[in-house]
PDB file of N, CA and C in Angstrom:
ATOM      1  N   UNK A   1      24.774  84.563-122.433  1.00  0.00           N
ATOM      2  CA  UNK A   1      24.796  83.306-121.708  1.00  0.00           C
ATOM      3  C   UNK A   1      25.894  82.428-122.311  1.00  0.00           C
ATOM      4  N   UNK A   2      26.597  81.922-121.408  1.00  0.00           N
ATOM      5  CA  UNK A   2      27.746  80.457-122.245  1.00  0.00           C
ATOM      6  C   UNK A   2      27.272  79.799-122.466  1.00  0.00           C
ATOM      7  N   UNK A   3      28.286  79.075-123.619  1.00  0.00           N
ATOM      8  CA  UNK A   3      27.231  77.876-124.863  1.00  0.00           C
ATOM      9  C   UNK A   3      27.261  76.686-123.805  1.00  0.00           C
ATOM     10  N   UNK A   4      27.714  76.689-122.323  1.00  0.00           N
ATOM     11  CA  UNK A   4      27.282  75.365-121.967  1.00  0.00           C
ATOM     12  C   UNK A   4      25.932  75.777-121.268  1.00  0.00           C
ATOM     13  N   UNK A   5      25.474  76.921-121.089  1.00  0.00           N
ATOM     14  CA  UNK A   5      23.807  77.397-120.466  1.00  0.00           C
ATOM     15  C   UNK A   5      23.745  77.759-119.330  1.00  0.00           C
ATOM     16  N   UNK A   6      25.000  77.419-118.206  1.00  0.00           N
ATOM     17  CA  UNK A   6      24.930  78.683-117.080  1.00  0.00           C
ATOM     18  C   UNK A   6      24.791  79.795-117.136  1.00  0.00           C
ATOM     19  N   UNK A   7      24.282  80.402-116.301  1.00  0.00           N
ATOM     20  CA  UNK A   7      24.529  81.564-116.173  1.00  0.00           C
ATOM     21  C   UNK A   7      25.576  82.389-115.985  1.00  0.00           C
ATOM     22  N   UNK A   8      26.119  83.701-116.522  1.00  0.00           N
ATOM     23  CA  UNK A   8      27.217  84.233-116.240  1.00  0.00           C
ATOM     24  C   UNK A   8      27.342  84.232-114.652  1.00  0.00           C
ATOM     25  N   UNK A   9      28.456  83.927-114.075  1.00  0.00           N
ATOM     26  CA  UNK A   9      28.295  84.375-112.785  1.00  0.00           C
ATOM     27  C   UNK A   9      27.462  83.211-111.381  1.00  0.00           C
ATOM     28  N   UNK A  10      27.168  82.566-112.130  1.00  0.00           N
ATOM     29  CA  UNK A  10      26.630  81.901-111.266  1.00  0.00           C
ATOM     30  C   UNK A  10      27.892  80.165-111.371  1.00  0.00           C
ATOM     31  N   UNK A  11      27.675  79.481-110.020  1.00  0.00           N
ATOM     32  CA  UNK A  11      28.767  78.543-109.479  1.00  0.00           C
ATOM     33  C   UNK A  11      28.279  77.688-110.696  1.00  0.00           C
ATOM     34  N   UNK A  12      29.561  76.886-110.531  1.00  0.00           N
ATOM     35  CA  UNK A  12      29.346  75.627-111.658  1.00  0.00           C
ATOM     36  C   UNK A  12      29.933  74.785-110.743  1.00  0.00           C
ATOM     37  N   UNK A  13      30.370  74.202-109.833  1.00  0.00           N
ATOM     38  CA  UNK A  13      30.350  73.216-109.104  1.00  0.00           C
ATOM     39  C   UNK A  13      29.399  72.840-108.429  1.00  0.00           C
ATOM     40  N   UNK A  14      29.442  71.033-107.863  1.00  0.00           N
ATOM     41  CA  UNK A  14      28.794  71.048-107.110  1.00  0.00           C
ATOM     42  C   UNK A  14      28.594  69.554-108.115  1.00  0.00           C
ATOM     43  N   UNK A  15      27.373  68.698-107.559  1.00  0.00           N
ATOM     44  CA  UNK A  15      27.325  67.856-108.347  1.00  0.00           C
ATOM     45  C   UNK A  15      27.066  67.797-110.192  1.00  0.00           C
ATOM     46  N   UNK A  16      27.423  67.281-110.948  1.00  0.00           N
ATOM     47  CA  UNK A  16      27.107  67.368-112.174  1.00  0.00           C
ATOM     48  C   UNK A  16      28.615  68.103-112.892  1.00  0.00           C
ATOM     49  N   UNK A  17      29.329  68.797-112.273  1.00  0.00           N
ATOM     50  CA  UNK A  17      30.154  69.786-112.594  1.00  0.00           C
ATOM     51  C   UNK A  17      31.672  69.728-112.228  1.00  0.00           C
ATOM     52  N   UNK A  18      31.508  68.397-111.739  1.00  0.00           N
ATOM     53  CA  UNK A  18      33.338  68.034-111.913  1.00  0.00           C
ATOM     54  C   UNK A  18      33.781  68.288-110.179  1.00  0.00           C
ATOM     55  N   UNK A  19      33.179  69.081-109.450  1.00  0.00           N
ATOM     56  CA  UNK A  19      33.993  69.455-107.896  1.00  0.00           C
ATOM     57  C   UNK A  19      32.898  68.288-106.955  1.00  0.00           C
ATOM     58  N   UNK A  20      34.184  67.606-106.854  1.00  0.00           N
ATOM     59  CA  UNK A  20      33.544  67.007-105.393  1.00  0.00           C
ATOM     60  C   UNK A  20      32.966  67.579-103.821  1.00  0.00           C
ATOM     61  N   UNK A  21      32.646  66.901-103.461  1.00  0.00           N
ATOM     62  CA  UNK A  21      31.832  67.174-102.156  1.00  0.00           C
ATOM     63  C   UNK A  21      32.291  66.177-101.478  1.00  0.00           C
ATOM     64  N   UNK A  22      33.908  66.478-100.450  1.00  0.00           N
ATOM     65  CA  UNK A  22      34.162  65.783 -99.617  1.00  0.00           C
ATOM     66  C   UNK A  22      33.830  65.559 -97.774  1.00  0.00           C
ATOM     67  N   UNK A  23      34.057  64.601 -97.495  1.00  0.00           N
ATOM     68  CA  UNK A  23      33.839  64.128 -95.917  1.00  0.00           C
ATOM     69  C   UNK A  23      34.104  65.812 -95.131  1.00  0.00           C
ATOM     70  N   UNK A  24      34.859  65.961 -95.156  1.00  0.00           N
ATOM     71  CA  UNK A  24      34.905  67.258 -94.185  1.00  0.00           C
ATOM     72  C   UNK A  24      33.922  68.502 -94.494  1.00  0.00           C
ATOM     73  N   UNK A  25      33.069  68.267 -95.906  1.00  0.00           N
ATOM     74  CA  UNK A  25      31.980  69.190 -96.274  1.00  0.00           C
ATOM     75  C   UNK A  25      30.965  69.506 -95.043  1.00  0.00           C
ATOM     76  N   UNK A  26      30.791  70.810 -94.756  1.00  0.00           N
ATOM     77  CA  UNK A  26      29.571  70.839 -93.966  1.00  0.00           C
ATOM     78  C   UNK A  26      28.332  70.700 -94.089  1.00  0.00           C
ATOM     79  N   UNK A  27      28.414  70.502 -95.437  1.00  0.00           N
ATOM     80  CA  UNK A  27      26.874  70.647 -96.043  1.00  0.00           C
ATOM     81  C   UNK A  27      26.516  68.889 -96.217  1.00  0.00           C
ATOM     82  N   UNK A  28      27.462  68.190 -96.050  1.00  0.00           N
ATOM     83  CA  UNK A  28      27.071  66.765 -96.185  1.00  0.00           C
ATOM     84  C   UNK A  28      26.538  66.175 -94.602  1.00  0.00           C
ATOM     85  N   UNK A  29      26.509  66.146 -93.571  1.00  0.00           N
ATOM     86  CA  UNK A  29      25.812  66.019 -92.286  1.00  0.00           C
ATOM     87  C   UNK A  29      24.679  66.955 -92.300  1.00  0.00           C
ATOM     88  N   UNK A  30      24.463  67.984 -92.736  1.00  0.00           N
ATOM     89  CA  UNK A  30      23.481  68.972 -92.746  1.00  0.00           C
ATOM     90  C   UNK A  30      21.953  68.247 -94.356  1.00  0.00           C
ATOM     91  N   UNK A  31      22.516  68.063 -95.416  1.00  0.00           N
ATOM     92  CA  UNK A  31      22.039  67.192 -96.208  1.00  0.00           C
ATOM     93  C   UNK A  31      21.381  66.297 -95.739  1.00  0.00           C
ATOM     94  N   UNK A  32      22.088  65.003 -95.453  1.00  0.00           N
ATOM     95  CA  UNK A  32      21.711  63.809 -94.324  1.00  0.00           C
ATOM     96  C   UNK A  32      20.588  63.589 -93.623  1.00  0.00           C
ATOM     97  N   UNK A  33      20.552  65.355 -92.754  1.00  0.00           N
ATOM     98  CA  UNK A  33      20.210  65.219 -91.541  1.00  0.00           C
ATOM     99  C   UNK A  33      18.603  65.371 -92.141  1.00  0.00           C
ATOM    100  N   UNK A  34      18.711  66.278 -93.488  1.00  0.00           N
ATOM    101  CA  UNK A  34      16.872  66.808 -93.957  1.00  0.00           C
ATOM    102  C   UNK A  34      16.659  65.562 -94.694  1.00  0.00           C
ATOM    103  N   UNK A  35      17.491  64.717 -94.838  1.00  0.00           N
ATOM    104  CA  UNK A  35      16.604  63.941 -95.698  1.00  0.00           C
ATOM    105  C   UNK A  35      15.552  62.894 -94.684  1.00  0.00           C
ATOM    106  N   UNK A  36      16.587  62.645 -93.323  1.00  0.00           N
ATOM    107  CA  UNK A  36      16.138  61.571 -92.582  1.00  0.00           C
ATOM    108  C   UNK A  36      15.004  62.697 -91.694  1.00  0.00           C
ATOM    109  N   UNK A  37      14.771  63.501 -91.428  1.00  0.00           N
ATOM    110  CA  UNK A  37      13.787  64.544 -91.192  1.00  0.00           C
ATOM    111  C   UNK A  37      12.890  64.487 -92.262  1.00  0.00           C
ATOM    112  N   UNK A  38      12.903  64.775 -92.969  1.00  0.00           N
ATOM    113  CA  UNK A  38      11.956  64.815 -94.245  1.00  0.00           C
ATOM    114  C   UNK A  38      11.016  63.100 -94.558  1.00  0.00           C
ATOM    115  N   UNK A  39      11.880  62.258 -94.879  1.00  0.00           N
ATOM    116  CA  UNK A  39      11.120  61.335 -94.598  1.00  0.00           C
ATOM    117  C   UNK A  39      10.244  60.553 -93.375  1.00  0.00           C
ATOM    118  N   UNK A  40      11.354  61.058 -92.412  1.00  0.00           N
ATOM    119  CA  UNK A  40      10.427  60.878 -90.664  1.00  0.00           C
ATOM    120  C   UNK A  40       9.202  61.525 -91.003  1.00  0.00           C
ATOM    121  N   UNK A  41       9.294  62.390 -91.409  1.00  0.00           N
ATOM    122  CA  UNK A  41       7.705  63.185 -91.076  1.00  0.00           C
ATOM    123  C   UNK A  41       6.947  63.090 -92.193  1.00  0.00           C
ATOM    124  N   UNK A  42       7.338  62.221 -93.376  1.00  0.00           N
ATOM    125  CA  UNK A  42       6.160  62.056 -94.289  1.00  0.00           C
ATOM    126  C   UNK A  42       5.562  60.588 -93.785  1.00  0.00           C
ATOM    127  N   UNK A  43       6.893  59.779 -92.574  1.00  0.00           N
ATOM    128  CA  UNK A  43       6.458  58.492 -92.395  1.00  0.00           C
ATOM    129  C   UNK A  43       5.306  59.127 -91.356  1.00  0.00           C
ATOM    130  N   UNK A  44       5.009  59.887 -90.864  1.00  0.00           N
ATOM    131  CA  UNK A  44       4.198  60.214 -89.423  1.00  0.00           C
ATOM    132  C   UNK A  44       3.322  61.378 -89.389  1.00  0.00           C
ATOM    133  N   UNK A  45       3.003  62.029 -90.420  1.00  0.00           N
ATOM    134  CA  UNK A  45       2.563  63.005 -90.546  1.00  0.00           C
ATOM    135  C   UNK A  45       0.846  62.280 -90.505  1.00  0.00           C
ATOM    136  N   UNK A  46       0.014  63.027 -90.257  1.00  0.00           N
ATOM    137  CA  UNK A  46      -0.995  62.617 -90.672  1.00  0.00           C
ATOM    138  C   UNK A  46      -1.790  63.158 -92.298  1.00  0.00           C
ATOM    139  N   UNK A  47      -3.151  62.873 -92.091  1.00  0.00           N
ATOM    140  CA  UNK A  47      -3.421  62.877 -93.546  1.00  0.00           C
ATOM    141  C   UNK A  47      -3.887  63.955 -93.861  1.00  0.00           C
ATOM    142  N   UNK A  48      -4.367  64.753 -93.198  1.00  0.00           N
ATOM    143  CA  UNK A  48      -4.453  66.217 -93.506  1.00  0.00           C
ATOM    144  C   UNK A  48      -3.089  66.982 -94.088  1.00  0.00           C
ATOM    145  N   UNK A  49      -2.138  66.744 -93.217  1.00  0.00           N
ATOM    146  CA  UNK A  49      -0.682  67.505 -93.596  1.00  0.00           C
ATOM    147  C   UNK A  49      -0.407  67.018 -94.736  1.00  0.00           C
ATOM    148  N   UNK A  50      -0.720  65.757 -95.152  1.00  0.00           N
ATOM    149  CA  UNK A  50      -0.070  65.694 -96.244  1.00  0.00           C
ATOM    150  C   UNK A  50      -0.585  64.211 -97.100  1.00  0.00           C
ATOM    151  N   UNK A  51      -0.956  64.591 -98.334  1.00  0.00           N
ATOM    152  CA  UNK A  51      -2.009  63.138 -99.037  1.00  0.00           C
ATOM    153  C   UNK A  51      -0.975  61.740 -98.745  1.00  0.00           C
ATOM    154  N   UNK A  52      -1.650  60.700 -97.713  1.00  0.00           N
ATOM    155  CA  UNK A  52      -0.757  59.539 -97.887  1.00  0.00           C
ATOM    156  C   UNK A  52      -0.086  59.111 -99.205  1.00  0.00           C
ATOM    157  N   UNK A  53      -0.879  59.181-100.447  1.00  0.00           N
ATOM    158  CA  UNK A  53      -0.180  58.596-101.308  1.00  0.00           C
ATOM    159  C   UNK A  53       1.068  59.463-101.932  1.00  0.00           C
ATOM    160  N   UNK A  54       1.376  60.993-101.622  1.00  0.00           N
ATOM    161  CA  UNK A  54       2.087  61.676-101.991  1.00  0.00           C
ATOM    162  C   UNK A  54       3.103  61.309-100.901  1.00  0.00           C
ATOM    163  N   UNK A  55       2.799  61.018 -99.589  1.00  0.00           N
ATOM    164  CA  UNK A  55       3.768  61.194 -98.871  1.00  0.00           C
ATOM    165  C   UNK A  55       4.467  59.383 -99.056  1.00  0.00           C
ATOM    166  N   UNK A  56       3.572  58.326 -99.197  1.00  0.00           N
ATOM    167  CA  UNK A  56       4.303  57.266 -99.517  1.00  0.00           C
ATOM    168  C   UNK A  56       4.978  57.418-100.888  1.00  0.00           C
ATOM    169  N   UNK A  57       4.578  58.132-102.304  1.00  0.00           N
ATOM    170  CA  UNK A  57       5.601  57.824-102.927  1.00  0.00           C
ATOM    171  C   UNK A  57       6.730  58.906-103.177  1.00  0.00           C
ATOM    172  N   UNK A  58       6.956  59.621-102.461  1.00  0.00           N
ATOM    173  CA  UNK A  58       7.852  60.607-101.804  1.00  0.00           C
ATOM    174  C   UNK A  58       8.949  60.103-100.810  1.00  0.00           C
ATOM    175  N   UNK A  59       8.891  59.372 -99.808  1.00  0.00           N
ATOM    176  CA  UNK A  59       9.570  58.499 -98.980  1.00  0.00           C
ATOM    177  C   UNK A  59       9.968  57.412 -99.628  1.00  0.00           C
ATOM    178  N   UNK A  60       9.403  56.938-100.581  1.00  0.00           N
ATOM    179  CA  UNK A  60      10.054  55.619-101.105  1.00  0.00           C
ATOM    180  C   UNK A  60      10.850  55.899-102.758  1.00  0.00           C
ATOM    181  N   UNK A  61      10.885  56.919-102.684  1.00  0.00           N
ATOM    182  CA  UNK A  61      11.784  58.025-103.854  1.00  0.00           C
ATOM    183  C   UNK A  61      13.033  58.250-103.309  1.00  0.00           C
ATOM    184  N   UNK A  62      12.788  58.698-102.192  1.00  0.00           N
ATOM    185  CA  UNK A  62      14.068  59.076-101.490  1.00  0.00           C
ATOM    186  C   UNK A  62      14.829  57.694-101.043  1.00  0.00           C
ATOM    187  N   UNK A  63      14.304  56.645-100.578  1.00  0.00           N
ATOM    188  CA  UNK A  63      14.656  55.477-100.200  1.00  0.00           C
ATOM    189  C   UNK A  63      15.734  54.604-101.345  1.00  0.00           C
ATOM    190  N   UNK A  64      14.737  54.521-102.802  1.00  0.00           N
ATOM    191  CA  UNK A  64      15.237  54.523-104.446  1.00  0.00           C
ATOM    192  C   UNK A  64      16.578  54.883-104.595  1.00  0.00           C
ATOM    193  N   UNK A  65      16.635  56.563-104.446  1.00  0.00           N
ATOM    194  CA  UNK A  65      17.949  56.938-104.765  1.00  0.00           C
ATOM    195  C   UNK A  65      18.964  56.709-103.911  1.00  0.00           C
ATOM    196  N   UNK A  66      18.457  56.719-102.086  1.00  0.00           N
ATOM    197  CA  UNK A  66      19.813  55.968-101.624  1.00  0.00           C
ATOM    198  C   UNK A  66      20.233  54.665-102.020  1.00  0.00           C
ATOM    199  N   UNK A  67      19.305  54.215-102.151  1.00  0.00           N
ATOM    200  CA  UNK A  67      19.700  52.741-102.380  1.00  0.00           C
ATOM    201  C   UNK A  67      20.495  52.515-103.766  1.00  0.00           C
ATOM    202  N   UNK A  68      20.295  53.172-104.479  1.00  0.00           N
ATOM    203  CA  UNK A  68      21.204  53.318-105.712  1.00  0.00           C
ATOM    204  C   UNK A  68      22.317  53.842-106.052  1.00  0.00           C
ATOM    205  N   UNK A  69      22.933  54.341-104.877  1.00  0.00           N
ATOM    206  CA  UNK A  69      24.113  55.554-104.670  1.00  0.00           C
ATOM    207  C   UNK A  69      24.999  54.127-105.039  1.00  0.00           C
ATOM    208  N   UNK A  70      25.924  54.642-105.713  1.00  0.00           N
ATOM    209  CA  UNK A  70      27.178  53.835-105.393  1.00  0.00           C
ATOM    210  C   UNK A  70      27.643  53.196-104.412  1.00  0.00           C
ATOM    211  N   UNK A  71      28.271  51.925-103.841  1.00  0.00           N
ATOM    212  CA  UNK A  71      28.240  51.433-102.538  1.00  0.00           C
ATOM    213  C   UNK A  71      29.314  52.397-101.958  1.00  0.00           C
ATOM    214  N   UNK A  72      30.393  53.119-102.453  1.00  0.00           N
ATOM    215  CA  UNK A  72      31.099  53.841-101.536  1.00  0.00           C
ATOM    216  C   UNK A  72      29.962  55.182-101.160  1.00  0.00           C
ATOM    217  N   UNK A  73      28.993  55.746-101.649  1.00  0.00           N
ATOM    218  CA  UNK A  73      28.520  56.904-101.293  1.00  0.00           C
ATOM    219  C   UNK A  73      27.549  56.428-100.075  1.00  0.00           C
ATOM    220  N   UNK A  74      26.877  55.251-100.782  1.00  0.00           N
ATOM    221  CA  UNK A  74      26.265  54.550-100.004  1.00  0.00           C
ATOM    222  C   UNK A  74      26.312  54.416 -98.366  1.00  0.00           C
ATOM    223  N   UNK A  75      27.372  53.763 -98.254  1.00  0.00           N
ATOM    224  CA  UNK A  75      28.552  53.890 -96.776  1.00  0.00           C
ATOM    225  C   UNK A  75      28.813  55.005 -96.695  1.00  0.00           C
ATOM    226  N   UNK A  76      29.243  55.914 -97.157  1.00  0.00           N
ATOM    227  CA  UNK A  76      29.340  57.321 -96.184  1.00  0.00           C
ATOM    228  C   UNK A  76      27.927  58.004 -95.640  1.00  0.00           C
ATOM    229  N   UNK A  77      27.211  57.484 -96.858  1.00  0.00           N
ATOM    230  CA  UNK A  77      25.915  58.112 -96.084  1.00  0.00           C
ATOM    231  C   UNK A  77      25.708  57.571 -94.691  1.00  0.00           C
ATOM    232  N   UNK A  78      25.991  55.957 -94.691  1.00  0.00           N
ATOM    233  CA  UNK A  78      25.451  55.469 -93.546  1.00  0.00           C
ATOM    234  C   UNK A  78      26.311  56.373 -92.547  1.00  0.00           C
ATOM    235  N   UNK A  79      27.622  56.496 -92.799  1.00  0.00           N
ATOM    236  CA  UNK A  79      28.744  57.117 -91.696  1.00  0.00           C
ATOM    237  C   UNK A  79      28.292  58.285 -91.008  1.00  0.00           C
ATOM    238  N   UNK A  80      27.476  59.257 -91.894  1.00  0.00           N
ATOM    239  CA  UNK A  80      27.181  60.524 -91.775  1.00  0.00           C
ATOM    240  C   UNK A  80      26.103  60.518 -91.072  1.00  0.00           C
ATOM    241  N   UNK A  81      25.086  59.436 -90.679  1.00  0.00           N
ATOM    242  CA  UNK A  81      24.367  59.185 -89.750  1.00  0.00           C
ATOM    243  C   UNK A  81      24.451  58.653 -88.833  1.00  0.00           C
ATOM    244  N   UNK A  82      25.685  57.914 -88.433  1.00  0.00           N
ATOM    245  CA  UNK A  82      25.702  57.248 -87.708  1.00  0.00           C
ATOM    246  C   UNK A  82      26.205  58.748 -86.713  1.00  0.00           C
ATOM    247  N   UNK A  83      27.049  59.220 -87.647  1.00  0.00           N
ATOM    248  CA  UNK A  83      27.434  60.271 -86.695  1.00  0.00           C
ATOM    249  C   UNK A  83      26.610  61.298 -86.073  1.00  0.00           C
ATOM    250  N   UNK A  84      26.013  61.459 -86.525  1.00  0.00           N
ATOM    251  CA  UNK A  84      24.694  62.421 -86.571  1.00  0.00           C
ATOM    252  C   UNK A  84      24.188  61.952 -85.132  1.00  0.00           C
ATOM    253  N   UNK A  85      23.856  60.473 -85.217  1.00  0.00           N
ATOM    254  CA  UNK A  85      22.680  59.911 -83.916  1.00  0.00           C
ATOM    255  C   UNK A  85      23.834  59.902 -83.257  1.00  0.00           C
ATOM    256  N   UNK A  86      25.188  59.639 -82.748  1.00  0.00           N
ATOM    257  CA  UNK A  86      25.912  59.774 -81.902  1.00  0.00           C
ATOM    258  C   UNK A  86      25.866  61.080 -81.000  1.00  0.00           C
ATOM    259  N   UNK A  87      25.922  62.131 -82.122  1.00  0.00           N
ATOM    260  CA  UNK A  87      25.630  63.670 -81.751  1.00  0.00           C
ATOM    261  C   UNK A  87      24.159  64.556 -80.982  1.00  0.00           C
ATOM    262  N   UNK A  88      23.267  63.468 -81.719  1.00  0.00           N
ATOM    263  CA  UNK A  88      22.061  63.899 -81.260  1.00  0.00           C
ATOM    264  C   UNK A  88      21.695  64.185 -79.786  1.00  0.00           C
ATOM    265  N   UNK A  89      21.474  65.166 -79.259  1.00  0.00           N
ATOM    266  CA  UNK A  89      20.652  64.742 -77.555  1.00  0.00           C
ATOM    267  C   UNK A  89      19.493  64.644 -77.633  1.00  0.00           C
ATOM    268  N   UNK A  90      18.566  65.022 -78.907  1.00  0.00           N
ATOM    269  CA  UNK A  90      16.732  64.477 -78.694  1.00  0.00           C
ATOM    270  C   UNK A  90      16.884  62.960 -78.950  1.00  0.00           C
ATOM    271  N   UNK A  91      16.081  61.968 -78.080  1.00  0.00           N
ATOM    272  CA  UNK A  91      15.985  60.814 -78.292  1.00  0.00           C
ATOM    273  C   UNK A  91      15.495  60.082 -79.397  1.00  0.00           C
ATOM    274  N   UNK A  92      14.368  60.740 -79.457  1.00  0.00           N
ATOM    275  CA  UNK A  92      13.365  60.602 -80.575  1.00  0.00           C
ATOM    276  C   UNK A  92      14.634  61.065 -82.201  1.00  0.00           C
ATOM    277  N   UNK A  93      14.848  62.038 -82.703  1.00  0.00           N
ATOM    278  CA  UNK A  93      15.814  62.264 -83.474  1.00  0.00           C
ATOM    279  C   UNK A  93      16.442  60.851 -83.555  1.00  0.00           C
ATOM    280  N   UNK A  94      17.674  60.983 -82.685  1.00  0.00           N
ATOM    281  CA  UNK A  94      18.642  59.952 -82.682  1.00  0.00           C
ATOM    282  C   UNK A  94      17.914  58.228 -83.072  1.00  0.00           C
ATOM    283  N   UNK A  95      16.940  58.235 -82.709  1.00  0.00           N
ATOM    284  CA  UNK A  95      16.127  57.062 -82.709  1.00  0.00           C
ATOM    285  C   UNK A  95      16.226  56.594 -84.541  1.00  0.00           C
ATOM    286  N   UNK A  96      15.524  57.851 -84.991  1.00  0.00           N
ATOM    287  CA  UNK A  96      14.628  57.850 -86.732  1.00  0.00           C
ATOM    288  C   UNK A  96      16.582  57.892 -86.927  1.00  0.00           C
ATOM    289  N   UNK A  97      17.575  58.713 -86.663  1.00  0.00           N
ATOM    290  CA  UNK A  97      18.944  58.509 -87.430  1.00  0.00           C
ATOM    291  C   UNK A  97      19.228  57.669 -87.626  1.00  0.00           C
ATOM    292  N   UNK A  98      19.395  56.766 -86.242  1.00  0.00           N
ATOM    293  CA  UNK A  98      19.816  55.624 -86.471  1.00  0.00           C
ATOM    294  C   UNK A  98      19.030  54.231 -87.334  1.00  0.00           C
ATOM    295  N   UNK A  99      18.192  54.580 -86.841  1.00  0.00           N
ATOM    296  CA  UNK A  99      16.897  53.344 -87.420  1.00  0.00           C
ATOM    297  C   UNK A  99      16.827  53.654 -89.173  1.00  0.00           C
ATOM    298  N   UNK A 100      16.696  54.601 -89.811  1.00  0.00           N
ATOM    299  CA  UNK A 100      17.306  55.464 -90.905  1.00  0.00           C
ATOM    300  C   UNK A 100      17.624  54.189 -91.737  1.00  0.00           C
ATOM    301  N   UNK A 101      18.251  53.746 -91.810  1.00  0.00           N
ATOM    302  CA  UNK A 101      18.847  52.778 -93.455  1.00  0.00           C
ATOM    303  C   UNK A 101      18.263  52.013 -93.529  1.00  0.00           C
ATOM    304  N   UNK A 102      18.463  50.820 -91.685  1.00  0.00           N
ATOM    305  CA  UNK A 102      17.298  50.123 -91.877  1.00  0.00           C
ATOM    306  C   UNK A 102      15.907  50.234 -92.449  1.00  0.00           C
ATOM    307  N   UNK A 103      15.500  51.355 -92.329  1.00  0.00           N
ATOM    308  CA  UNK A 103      13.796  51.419 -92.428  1.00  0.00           C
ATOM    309  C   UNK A 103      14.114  51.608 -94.165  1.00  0.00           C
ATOM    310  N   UNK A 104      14.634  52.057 -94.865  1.00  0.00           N
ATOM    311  CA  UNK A 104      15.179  52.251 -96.164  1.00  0.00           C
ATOM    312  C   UNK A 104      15.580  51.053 -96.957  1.00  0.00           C
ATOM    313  N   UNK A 105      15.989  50.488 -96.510  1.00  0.00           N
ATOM    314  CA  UNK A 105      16.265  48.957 -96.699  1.00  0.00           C
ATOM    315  C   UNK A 105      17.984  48.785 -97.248  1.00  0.00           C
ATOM    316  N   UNK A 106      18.800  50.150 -96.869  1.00  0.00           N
ATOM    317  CA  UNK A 106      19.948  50.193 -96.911  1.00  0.00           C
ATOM    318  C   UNK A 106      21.054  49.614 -95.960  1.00  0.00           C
ATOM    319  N   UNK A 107      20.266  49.200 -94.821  1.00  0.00           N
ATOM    320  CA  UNK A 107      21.040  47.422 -94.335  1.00  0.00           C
ATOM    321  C   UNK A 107      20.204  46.208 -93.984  1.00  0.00           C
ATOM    322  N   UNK A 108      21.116  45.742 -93.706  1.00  0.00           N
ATOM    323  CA  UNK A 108      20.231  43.994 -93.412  1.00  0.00           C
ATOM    324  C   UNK A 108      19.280  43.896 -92.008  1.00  0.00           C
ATOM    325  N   UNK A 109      20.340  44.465 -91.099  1.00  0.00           N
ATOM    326  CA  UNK A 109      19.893  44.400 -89.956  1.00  0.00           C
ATOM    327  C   UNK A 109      19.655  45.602 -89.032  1.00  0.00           C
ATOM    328  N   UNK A 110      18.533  45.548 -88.266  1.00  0.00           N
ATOM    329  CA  UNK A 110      17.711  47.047 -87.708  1.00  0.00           C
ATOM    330  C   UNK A 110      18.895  46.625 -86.136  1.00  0.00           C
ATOM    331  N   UNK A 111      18.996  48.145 -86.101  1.00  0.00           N
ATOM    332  CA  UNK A 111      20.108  48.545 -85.034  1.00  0.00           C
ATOM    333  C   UNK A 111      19.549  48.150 -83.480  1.00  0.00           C
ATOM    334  N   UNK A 112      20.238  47.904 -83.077  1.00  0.00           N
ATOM    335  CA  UNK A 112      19.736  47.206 -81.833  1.00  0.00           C
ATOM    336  C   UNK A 112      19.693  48.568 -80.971  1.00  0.00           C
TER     337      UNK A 112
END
């Protein structure tokens, strides 16, 4: 094993590791898209699927770290959704994309 603890053979980029993850990444709209999925459905799930209090402090974890991104990552995130709900044809989807920061408290004002 190397004395920094990867594994032989295995990637060392990626966050933590010096290679960025730029705008034209595919994996950054795809990212995005599970997080605002992921929290939609812990906001709506019921209580069988999933213990309210796991699913509230799970959604408001995820909420935490956007809100703490750097303000430039910050703004692209918003970008990467905005684009997203532009793209969307389910209504419902496009709805939670857009509504997305607001409900996060990553802008001031809920999208008209």
């Amino acid at each position: 094993m190397p004395a920094d603890g990867s594994r032989p053979g295995a990637a060392t980029h990626g966050v933590g590791h010096g290679a960025a993850v730029t705008d034209a990444d595919p994996l950054v709209p795809l990212l995005a898209g599970i997080v605002v999925d992921v929290v939609h459905f812990l906001d709506t799930c019921g209580d069988d699927e999933v213990a309210p209090d796991v699913a509230v402090r799970t959604a408001e974890h995820a909420g935490w770290v956007l809100h703490n991104l750097p303000p430039r990552q910050r703004a692209r995130f918003l970008r990467v959704l905005d684009d997203l709900a532009a793209a969307e044809p389910d209504p419902a989807r496009r709805r939670a994309l857009e509504s997305f920061g607001f409900a996060c408290g990553l802008v001031a004002e809920e999208p008209s």
